[in-house]
PDB file of N, CA and C in Angstrom:
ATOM      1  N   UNK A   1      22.746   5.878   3.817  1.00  0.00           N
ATOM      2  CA  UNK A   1      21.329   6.019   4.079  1.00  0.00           C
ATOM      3  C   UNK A   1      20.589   6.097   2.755  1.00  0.00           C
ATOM      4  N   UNK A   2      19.958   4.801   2.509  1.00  0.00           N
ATOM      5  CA  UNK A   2      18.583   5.315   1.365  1.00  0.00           C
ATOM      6  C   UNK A   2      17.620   6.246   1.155  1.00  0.00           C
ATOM      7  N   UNK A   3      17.475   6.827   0.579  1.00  0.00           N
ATOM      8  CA  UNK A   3      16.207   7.976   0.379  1.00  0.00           C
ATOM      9  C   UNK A   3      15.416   8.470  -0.668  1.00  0.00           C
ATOM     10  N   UNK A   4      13.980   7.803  -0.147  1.00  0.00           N
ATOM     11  CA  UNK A   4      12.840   7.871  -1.080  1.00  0.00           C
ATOM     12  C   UNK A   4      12.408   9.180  -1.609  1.00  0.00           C
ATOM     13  N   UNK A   5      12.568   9.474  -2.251  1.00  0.00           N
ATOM     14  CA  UNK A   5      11.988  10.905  -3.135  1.00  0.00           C
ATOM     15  C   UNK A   5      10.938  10.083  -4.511  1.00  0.00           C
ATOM     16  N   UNK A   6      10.140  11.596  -4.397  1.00  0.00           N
ATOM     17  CA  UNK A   6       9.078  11.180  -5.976  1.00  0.00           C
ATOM     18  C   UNK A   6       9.563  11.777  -6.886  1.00  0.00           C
ATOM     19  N   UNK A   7       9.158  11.285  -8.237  1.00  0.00           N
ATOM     20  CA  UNK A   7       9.629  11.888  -9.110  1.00  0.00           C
ATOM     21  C   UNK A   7       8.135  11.476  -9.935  1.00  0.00           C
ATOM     22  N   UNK A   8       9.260  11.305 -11.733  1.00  0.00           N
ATOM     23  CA  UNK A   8       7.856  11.304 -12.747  1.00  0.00           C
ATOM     24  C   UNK A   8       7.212   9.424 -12.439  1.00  0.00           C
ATOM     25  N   UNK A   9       6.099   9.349 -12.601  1.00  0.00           N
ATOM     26  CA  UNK A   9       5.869   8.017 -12.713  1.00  0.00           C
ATOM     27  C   UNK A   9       6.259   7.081 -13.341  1.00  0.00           C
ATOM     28  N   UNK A  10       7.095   6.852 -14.264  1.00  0.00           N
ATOM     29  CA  UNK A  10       7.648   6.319 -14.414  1.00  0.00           C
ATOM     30  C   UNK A  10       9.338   5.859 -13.563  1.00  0.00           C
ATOM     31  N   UNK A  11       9.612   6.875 -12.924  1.00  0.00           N
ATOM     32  CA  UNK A  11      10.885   6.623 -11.834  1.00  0.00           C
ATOM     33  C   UNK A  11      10.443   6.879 -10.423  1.00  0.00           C
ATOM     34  N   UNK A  12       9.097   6.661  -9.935  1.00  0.00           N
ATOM     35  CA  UNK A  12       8.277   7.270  -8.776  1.00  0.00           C
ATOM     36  C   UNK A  12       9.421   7.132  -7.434  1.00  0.00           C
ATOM     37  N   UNK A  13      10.390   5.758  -7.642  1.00  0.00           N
ATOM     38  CA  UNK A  13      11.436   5.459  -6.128  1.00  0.00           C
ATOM     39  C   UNK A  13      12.176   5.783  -6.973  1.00  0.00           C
ATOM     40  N   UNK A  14      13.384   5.682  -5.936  1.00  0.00           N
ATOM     41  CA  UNK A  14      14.688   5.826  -6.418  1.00  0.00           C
ATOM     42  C   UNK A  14      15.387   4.139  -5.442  1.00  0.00           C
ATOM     43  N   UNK A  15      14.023   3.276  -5.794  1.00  0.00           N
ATOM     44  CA  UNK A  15      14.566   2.185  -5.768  1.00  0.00           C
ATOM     45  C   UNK A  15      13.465   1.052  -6.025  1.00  0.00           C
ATOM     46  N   UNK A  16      14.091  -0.062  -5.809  1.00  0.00           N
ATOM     47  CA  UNK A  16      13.107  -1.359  -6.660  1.00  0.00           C
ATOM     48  C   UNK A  16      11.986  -1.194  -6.094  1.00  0.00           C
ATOM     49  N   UNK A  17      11.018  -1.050  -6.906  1.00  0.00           N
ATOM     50  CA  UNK A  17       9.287  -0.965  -6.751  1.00  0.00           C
ATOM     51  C   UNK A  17       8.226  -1.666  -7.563  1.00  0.00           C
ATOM     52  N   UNK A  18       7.221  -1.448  -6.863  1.00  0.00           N
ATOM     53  CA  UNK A  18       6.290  -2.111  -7.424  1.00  0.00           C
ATOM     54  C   UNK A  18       4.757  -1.289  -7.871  1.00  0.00           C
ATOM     55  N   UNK A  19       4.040  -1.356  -8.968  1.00  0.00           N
ATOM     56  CA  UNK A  19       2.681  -0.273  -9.097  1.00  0.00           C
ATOM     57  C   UNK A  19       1.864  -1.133  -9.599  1.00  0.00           C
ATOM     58  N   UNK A  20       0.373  -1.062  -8.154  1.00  0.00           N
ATOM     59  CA  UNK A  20      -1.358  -1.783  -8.594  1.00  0.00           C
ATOM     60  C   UNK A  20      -1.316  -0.370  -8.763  1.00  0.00           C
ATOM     61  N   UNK A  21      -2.421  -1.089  -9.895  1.00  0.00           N
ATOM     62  CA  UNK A  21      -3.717   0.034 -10.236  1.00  0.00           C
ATOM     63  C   UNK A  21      -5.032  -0.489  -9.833  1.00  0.00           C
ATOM     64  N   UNK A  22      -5.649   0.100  -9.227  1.00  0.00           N
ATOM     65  CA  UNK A  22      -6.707   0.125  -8.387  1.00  0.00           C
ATOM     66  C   UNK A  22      -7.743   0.580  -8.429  1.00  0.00           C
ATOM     67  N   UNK A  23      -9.077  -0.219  -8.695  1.00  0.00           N
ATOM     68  CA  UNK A  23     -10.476  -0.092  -9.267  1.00  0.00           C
ATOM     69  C   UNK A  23     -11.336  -1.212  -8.184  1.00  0.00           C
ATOM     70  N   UNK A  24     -11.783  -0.626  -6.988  1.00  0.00           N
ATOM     71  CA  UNK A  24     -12.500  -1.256  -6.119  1.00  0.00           C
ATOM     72  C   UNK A  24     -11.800  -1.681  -5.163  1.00  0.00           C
ATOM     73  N   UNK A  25     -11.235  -2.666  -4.535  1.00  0.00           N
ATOM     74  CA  UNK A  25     -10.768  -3.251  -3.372  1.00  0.00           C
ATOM     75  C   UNK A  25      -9.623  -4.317  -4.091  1.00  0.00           C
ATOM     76  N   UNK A  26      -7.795  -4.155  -3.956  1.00  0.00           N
ATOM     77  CA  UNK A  26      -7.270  -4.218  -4.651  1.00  0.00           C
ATOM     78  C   UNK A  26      -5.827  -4.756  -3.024  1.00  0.00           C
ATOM     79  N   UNK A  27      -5.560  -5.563  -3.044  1.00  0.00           N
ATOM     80  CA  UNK A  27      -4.537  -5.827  -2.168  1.00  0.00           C
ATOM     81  C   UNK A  27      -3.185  -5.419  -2.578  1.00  0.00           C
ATOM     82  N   UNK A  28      -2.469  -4.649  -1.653  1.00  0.00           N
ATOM     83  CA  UNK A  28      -0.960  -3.702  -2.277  1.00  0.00           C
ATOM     84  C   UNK A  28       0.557  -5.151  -1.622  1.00  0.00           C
ATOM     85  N   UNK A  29      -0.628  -5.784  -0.745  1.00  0.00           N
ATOM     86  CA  UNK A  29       0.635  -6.598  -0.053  1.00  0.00           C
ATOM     87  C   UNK A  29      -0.368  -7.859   0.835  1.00  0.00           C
ATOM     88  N   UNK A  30       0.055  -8.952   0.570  1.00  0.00           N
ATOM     89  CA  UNK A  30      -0.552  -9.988   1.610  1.00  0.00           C
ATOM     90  C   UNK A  30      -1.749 -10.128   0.301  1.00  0.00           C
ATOM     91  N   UNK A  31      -2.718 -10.597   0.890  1.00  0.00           N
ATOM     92  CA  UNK A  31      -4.425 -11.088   0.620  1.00  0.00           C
ATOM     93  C   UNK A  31      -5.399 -11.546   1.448  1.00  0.00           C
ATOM     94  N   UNK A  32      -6.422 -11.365   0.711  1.00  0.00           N
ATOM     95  CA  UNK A  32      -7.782 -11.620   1.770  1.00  0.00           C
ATOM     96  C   UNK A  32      -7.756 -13.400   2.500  1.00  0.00           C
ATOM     97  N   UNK A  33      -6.767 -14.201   1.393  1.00  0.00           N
ATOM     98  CA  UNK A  33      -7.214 -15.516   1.807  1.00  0.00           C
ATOM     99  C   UNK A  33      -5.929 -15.650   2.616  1.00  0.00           C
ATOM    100  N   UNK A  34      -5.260 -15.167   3.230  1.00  0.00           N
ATOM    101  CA  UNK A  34      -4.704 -15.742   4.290  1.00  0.00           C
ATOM    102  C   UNK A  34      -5.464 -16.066   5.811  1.00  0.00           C
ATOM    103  N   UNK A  35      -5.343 -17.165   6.390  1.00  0.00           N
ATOM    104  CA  UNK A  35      -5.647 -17.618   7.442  1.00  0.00           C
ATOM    105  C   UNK A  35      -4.672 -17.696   8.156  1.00  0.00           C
ATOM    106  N   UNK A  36      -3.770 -16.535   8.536  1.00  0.00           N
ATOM    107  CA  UNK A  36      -2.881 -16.907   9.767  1.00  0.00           C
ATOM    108  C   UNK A  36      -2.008 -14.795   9.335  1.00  0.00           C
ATOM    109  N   UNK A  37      -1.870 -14.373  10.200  1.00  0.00           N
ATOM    110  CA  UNK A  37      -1.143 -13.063  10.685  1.00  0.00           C
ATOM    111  C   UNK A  37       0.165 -12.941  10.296  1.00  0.00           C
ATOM    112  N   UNK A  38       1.215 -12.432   9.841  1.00  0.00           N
ATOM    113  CA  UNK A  38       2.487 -12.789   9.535  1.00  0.00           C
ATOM    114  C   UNK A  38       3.203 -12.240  10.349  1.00  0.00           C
ATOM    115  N   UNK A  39       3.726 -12.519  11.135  1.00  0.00           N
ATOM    116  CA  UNK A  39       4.947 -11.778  12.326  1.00  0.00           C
ATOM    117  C   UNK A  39       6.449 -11.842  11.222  1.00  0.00           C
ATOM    118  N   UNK A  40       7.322 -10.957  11.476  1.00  0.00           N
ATOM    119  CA  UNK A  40       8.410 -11.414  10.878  1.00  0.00           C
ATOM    120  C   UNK A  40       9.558 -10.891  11.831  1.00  0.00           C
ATOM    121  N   UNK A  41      10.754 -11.243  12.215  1.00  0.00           N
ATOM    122  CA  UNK A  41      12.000 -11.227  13.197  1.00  0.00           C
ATOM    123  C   UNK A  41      12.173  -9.562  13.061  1.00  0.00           C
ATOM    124  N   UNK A  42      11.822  -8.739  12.209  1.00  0.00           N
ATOM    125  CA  UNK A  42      12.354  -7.627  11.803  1.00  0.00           C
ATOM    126  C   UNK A  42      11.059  -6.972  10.773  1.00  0.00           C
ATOM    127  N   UNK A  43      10.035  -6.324  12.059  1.00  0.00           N
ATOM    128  CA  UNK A  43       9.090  -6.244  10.681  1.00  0.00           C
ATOM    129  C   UNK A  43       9.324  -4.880   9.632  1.00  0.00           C
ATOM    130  N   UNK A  44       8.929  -5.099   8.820  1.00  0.00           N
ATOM    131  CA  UNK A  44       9.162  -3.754   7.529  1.00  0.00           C
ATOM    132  C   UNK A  44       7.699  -2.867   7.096  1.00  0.00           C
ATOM    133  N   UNK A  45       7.828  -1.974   6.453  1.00  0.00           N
ATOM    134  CA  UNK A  45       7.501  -0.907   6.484  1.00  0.00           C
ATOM    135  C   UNK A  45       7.047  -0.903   4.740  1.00  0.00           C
ATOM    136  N   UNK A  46       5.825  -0.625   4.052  1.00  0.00           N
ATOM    137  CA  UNK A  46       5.598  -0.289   2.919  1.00  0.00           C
ATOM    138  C   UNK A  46       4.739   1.266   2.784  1.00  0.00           C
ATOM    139  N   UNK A  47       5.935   1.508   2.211  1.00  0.00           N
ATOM    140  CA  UNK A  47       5.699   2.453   1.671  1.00  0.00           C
ATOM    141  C   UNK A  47       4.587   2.988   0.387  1.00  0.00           C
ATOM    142  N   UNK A  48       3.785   3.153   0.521  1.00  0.00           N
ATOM    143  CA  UNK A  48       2.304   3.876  -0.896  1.00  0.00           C
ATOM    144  C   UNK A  48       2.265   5.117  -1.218  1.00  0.00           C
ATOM    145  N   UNK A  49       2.267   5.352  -2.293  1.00  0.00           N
ATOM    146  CA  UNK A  49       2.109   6.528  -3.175  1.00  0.00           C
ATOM    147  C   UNK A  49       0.932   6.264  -3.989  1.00  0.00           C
ATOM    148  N   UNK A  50       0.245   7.290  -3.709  1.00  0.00           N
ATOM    149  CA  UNK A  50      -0.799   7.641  -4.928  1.00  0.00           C
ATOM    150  C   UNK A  50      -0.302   8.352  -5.793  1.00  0.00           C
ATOM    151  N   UNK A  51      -0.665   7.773  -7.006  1.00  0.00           N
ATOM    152  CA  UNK A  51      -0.156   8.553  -8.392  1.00  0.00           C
ATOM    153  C   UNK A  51      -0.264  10.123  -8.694  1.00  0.00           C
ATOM    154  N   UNK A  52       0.060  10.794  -8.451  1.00  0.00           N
ATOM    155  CA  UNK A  52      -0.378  12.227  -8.876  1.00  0.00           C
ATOM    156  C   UNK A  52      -1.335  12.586  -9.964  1.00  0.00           C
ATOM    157  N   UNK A  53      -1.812  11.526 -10.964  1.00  0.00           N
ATOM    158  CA  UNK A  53      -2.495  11.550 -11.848  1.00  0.00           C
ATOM    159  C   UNK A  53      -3.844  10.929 -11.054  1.00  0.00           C
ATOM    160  N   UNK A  54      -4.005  10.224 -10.506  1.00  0.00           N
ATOM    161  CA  UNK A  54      -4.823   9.252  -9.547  1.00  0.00           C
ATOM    162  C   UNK A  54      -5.969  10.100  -9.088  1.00  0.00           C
ATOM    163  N   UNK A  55      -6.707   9.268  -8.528  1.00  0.00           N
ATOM    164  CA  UNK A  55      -7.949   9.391  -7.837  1.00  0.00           C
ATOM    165  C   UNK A  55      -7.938   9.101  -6.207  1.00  0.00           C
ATOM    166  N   UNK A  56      -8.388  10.066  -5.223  1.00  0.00           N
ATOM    167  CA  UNK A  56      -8.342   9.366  -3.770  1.00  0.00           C
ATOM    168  C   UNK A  56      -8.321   7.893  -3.767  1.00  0.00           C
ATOM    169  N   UNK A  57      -7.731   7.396  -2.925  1.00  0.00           N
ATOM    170  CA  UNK A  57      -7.331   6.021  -2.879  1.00  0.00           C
ATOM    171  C   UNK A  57      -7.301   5.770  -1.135  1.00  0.00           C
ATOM    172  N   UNK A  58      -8.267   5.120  -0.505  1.00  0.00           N
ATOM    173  CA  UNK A  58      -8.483   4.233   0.892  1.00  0.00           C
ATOM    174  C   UNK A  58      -7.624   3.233   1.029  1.00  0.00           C
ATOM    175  N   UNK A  59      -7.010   3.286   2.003  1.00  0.00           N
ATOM    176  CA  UNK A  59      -5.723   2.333   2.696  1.00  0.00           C
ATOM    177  C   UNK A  59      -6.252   1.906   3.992  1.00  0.00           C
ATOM    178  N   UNK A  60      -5.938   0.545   3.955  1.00  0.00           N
ATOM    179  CA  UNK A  60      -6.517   0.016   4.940  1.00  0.00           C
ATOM    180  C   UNK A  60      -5.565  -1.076   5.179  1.00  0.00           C
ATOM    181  N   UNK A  61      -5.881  -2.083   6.833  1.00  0.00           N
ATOM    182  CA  UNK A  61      -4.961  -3.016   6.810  1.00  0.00           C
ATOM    183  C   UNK A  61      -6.271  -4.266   7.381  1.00  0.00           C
ATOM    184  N   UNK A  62      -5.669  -5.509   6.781  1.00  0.00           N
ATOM    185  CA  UNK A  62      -6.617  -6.868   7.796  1.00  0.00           C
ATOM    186  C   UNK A  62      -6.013  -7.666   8.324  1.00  0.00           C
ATOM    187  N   UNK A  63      -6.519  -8.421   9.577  1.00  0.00           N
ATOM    188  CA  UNK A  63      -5.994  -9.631  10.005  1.00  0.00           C
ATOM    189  C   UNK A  63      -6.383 -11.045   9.559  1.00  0.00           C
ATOM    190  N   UNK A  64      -6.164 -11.807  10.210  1.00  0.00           N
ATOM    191  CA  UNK A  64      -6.545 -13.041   9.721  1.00  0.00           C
ATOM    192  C   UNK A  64      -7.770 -13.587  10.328  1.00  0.00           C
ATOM    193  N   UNK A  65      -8.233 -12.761  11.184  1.00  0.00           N
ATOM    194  CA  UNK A  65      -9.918 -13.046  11.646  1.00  0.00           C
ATOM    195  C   UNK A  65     -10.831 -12.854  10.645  1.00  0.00           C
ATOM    196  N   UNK A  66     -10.091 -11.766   9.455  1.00  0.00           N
ATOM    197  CA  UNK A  66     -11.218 -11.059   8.931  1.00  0.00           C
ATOM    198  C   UNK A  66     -11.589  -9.499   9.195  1.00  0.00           C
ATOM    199  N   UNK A  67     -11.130  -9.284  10.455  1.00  0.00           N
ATOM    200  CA  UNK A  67     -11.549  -7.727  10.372  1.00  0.00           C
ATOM    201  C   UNK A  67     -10.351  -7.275   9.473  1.00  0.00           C
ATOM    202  N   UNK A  68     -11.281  -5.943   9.178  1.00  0.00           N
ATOM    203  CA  UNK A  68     -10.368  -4.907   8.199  1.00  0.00           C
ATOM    204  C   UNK A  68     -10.769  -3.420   8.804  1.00  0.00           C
ATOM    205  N   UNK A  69      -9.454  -2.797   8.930  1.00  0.00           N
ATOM    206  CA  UNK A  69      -9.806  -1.631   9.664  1.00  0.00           C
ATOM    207  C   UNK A  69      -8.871  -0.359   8.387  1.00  0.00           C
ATOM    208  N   UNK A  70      -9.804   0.482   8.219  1.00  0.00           N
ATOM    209  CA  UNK A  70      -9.334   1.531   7.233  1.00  0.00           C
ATOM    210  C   UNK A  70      -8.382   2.300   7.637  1.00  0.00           C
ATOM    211  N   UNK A  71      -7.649   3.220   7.320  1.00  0.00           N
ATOM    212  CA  UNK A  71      -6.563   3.805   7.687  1.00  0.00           C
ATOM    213  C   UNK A  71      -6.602   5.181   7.671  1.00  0.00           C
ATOM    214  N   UNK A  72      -7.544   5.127   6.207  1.00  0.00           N
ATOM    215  CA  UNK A  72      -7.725   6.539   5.722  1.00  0.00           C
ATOM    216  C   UNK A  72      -7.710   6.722   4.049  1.00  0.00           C
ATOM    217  N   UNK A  73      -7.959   7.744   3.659  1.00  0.00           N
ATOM    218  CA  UNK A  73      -7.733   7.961   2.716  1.00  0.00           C
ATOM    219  C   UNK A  73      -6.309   8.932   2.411  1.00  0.00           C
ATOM    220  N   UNK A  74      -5.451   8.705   0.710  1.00  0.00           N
ATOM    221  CA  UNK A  74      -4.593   9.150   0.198  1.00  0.00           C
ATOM    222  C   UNK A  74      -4.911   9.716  -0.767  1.00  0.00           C
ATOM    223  N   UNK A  75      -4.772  11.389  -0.967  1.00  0.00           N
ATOM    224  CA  UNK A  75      -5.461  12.193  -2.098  1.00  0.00           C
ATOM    225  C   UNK A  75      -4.026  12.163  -3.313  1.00  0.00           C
ATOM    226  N   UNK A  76      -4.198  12.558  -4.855  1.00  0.00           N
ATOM    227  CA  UNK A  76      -3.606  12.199  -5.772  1.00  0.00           C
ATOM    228  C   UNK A  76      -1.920  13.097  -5.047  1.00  0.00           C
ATOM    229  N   UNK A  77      -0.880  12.130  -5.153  1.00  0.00           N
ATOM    230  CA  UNK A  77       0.353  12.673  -4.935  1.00  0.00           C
ATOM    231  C   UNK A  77       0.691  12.352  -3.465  1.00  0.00           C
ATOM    232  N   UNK A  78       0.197  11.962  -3.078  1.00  0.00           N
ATOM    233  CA  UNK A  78      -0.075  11.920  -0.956  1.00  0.00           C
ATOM    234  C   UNK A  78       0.599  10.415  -0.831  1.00  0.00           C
ATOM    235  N   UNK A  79       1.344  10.223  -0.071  1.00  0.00           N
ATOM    236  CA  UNK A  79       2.170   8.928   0.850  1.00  0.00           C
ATOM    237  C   UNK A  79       1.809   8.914   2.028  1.00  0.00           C
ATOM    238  N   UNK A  80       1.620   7.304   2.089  1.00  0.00           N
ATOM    239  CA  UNK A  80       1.862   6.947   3.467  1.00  0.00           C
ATOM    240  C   UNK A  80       2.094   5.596   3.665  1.00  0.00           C
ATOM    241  N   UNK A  81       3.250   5.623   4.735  1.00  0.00           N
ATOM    242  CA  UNK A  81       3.717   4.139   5.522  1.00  0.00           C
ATOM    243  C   UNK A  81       3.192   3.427   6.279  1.00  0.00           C
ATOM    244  N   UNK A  82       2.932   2.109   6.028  1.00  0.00           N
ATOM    245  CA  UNK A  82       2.295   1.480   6.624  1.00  0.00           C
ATOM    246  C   UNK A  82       3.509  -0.063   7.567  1.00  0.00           C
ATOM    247  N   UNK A  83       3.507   0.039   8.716  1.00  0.00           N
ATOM    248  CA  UNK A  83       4.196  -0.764   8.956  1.00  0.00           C
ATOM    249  C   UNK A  83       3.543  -2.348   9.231  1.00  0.00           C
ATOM    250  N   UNK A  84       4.605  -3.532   8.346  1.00  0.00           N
ATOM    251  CA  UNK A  84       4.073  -4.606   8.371  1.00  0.00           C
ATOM    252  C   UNK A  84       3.887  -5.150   9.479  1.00  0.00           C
ATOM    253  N   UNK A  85       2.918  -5.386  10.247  1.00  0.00           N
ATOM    254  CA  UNK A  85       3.645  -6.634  11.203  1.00  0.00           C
ATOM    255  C   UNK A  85       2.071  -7.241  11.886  1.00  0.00           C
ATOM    256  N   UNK A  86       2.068  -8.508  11.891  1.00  0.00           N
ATOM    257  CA  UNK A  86       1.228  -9.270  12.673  1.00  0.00           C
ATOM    258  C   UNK A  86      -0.720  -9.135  12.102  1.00  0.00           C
ATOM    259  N   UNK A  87      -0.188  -8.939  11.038  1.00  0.00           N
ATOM    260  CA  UNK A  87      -1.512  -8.618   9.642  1.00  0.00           C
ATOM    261  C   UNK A  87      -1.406  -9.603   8.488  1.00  0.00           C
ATOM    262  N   UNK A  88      -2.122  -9.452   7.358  1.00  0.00           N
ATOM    263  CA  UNK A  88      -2.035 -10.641   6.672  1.00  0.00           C
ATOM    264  C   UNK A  88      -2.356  -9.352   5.270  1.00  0.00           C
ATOM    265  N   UNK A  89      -2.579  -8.246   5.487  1.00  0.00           N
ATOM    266  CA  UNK A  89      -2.651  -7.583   4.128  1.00  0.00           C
ATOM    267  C   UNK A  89      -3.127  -6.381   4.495  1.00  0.00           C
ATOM    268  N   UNK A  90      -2.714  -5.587   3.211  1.00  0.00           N
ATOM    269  CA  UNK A  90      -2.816  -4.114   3.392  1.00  0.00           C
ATOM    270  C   UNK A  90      -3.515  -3.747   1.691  1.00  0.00           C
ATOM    271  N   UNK A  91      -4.490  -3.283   2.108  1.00  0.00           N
ATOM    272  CA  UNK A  91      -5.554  -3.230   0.983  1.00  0.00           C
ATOM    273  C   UNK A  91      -5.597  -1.544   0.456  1.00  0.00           C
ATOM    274  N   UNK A  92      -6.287  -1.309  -0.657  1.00  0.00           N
ATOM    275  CA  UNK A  92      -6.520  -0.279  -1.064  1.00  0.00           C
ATOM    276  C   UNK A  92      -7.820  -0.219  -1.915  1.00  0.00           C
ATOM    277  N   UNK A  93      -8.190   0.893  -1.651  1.00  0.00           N
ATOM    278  CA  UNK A  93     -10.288   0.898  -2.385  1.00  0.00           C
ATOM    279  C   UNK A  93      -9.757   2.182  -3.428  1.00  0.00           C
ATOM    280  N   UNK A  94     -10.681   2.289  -4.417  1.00  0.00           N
ATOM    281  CA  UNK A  94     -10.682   3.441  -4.938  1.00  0.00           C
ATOM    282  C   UNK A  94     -12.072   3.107  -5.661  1.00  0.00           C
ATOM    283  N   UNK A  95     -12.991   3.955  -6.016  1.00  0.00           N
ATOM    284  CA  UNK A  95     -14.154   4.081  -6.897  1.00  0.00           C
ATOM    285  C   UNK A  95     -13.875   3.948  -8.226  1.00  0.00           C
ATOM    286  N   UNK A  96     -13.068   4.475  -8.569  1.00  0.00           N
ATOM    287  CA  UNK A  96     -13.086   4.612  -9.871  1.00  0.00           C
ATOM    288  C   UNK A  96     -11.453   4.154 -10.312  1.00  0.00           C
ATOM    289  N   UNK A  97     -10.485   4.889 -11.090  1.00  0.00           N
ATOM    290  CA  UNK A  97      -9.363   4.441 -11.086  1.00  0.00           C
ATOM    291  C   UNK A  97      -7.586   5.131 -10.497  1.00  0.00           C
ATOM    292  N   UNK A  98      -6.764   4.402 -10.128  1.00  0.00           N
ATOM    293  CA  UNK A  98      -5.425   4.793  -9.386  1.00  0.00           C
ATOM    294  C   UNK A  98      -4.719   4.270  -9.638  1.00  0.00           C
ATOM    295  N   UNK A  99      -3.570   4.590 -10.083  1.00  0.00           N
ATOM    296  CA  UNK A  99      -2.235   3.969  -9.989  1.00  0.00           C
ATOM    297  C   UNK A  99      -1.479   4.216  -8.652  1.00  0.00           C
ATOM    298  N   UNK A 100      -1.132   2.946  -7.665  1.00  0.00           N
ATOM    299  CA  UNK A 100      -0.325   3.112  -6.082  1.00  0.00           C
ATOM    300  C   UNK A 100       0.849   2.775  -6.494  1.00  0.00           C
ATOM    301  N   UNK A 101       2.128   2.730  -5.941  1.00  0.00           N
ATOM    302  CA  UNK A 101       3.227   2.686  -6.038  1.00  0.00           C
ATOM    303  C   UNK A 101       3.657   2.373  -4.598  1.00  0.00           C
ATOM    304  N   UNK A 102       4.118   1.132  -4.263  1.00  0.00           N
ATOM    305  CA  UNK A 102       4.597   0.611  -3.319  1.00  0.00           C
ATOM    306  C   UNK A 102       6.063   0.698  -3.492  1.00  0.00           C
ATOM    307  N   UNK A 103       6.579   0.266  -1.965  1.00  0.00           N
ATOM    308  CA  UNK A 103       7.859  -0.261  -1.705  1.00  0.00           C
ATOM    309  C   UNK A 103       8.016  -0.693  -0.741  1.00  0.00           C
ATOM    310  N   UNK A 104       8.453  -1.899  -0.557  1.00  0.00           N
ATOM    311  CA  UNK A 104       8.895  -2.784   0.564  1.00  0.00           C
ATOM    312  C   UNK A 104      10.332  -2.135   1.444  1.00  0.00           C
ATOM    313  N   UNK A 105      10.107  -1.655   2.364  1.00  0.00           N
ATOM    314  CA  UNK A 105      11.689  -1.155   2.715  1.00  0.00           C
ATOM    315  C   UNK A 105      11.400  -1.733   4.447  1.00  0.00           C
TER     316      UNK A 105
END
């Protein structure tokens, strides 16, 4: 069994990852210009971390119509999973600046 723990930012997973930094409206996965939803046989799960150094950070997900529906906000150090499926992107806002820390699992 794999298991995600935080640590310092520089080792935030304890497996292959990825970190946007985020200043306005910033896509963590997918993009705005897709025209079509992505289904996949087995959908997956990304995982976001706000940096502990960070600034609140808005998580949100869109389809391929165009709507975008918010999720919520993530205060500095705060996770949350977002599961992929039948969306075209999973966005993040911040005012000012954030480092997120994804993972595809």
């Amino acid at each position: 069994m794999d298991v995600l723990k935080l640590g310092e930012p520089n080792n935030f997973w304890n497996a292959p990852s990825y970190s946007v930094k985020v200043r306005g409206t910033r896509y963590l996965w997918g993009s705005a210009g897709l025209t079509t939803n992505l289904t996949f046989g087995k959908p997956f799960v990304l995982h976001i971390a706000n940096d502990q150094a960070g600034e609140p950070v808005t998580i949100g997900i869109r389809v391929a119509a165009g709507n975008e529906t918010d999720l919520g906000t993530i205060a500095p150090g705060e996770c949350l999973s977002v599961p992929v499926e039948d969306i075209c992107g999973v966005y993040a806002e911040c005012t000012t600046d954030s480092l997120v820390h994804c993972l595809i699992y």
